[in-house]
Protein backbone atom coordinates (compact mmCIF):
# COMPACT_ATOMS: atom_id res chain seq x y z
CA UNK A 1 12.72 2.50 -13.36
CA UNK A 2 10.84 6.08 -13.99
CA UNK A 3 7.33 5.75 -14.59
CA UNK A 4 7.30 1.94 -13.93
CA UNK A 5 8.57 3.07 -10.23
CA UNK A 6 5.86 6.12 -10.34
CA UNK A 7 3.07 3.27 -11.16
CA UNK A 8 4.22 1.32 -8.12
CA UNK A 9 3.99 4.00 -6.04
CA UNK A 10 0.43 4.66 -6.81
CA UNK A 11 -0.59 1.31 -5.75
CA UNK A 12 -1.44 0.50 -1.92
CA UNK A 13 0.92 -2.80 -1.89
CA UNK A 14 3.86 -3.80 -3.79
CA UNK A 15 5.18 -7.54 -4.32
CA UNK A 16 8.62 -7.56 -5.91
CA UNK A 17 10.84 -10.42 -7.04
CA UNK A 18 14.52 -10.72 -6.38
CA UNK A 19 15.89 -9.29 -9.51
CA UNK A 20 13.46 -6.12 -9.45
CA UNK A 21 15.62 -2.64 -9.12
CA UNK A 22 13.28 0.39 -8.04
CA UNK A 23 14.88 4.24 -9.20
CA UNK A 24 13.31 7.72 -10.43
CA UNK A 25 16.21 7.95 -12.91
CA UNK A 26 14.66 10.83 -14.87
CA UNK A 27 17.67 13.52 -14.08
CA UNK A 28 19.96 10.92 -16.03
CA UNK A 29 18.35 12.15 -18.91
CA UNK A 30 17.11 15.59 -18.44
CA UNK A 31 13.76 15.37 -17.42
CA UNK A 32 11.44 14.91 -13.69
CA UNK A 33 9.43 12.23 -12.65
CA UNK A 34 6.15 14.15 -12.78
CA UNK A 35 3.82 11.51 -12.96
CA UNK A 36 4.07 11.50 -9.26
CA UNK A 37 7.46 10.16 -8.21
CA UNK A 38 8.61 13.51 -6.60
CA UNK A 39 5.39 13.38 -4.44
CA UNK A 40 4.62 9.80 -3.84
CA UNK A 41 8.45 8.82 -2.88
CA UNK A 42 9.12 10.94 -0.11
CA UNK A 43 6.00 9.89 1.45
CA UNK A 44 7.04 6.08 0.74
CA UNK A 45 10.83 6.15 2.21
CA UNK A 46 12.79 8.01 4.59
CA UNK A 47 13.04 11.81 3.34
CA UNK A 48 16.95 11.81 2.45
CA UNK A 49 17.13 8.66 0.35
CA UNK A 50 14.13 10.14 -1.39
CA UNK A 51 15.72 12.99 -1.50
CA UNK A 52 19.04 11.04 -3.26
CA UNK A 53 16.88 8.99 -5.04
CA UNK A 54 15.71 11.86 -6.51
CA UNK A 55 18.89 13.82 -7.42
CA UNK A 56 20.60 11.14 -8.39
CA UNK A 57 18.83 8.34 -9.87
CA UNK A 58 20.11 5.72 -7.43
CA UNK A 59 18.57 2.00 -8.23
CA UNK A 60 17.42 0.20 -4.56
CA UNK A 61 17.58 -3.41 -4.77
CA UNK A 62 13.83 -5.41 -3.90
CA UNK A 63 16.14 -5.99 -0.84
CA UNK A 64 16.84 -2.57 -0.19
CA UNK A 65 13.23 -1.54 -0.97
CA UNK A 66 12.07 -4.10 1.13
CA UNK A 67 14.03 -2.42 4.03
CA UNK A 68 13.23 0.77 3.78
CA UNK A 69 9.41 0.05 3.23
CA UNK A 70 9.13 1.00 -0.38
CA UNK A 71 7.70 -2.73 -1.03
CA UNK A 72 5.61 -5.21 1.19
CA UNK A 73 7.00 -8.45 0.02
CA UNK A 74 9.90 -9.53 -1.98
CA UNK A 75 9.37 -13.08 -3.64
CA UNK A 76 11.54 -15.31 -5.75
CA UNK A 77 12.22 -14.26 -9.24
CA UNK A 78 9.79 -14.88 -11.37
CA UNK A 79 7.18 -15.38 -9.16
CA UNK A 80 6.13 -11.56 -8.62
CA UNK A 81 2.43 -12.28 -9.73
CA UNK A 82 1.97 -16.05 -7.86
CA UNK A 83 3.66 -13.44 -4.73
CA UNK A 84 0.93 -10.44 -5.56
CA UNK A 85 -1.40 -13.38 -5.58
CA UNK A 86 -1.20 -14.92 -2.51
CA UNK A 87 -1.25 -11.29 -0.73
CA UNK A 88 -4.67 -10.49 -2.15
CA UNK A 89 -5.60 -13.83 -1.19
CA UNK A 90 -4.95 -12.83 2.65
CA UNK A 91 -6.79 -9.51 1.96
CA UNK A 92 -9.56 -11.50 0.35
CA UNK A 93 -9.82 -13.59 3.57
CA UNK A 94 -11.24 -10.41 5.29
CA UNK A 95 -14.49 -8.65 5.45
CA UNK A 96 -14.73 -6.65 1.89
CA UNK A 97 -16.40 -3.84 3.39
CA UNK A 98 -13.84 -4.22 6.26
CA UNK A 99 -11.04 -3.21 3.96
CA UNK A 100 -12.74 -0.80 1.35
CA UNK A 101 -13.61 0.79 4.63
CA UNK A 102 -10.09 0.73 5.68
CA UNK A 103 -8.60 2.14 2.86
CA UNK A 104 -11.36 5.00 2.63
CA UNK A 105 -10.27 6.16 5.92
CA UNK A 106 -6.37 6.07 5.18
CA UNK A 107 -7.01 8.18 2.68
CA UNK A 108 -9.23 10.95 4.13
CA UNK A 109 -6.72 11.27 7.28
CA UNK A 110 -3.78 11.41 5.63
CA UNK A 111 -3.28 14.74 4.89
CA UNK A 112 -4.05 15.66 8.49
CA UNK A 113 -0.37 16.35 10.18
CA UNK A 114 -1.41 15.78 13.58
CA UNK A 115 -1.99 12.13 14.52
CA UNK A 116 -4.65 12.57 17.63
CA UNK A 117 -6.40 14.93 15.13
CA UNK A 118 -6.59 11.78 12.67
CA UNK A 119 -7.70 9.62 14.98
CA UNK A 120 -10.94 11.76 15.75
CA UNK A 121 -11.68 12.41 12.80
CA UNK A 122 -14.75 10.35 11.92
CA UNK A 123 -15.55 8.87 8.91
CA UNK A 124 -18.75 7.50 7.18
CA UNK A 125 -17.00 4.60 6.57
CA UNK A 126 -16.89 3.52 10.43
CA UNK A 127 -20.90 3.79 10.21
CA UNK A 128 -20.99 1.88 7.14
CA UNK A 129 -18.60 -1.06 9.05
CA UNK A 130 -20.88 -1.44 11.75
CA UNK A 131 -24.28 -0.87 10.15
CA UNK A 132 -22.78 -4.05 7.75
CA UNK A 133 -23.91 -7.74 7.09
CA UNK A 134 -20.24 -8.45 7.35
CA UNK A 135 -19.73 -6.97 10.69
CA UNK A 136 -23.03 -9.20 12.09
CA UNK A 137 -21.07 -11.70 10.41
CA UNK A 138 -17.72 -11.35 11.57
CA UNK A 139 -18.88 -11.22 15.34
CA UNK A 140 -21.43 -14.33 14.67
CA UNK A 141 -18.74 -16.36 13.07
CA UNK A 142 -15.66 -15.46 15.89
CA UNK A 143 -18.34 -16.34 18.69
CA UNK A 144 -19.52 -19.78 17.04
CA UNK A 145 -15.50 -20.00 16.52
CA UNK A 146 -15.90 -20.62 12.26
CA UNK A 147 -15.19 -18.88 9.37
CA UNK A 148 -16.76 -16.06 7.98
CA UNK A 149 -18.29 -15.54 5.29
CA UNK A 150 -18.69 -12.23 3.99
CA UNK A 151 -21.20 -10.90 1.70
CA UNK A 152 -19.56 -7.33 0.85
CA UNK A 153 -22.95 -5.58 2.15
């Protein structure tokens, strides 16, 4: 709830258990959630249930949050980190410079409203992916049909 929530929603995935309940429930007791909540939610959900969120304090279920794209993955209870763990293992299956590239770029276009505009905007981190080790590797290893294996250069 509050700042836990506002933590969350500074992090690019979120694995919740069952019995998790996400809410900015600062105007229950006079304040705002100005670590970020008022600008990170309305990006993260649809605009009104931010919006109610918001104004209201309303708790989402993992279920809910799962729904409406607030979290990635909900997982048993109890099992939130083994969940978080196996995610980053799938991330960790691809090219490291793949997906620090990745994430470089979703961050410099996303403040650019029009999407065709975002798509041509080029980055340094597409000449970094293909001037790579791992992208040599990555095409070697899917031609020879085996697994990579990336050295993060």
């Amino acid at each position: 709830m509050g700042g836990g929530l506002e933590i969350a929603l500074a992090c690019h995935l979120i694995v919740a258990d069952t019995t998790a309940r996400f809410a900015l429930s600062e105007v229950k007791v006079g304040l705002v959630a100005g670590a970020g909540g008022l600008v990170r939610l309305p990006r993260a959900v649809p605009q009104k249930l931010a919006t109610e969120m918001i104004l209201t304090g309303r708790r989402l279920t993992a279920d809910e949050a799962l729904a409406h794209g607030l979290v990635n993955r909900v997982v048993e209870a109890g099992t939130a980190v083994a969940g978080a763990r196996a995610l980053a293992a799938e991330i960790l299956d691809g090219s490291p410079t793949s997906v620090r590239a990745s994430l470089q770029v979703m961050a410099e276009t996303q403040a650019i409203p029009d999407t065709l505009d975002a798509v041509a905007f080029h980055s340094e981190a597409f000449d970094e992916v293909t001037l790579s080790e791992d992208f040599i590797e990555g095409i070697t290893a899917f031609a020879q049909k085996r697994t990579p294996h990336w050295h993060n250069r």
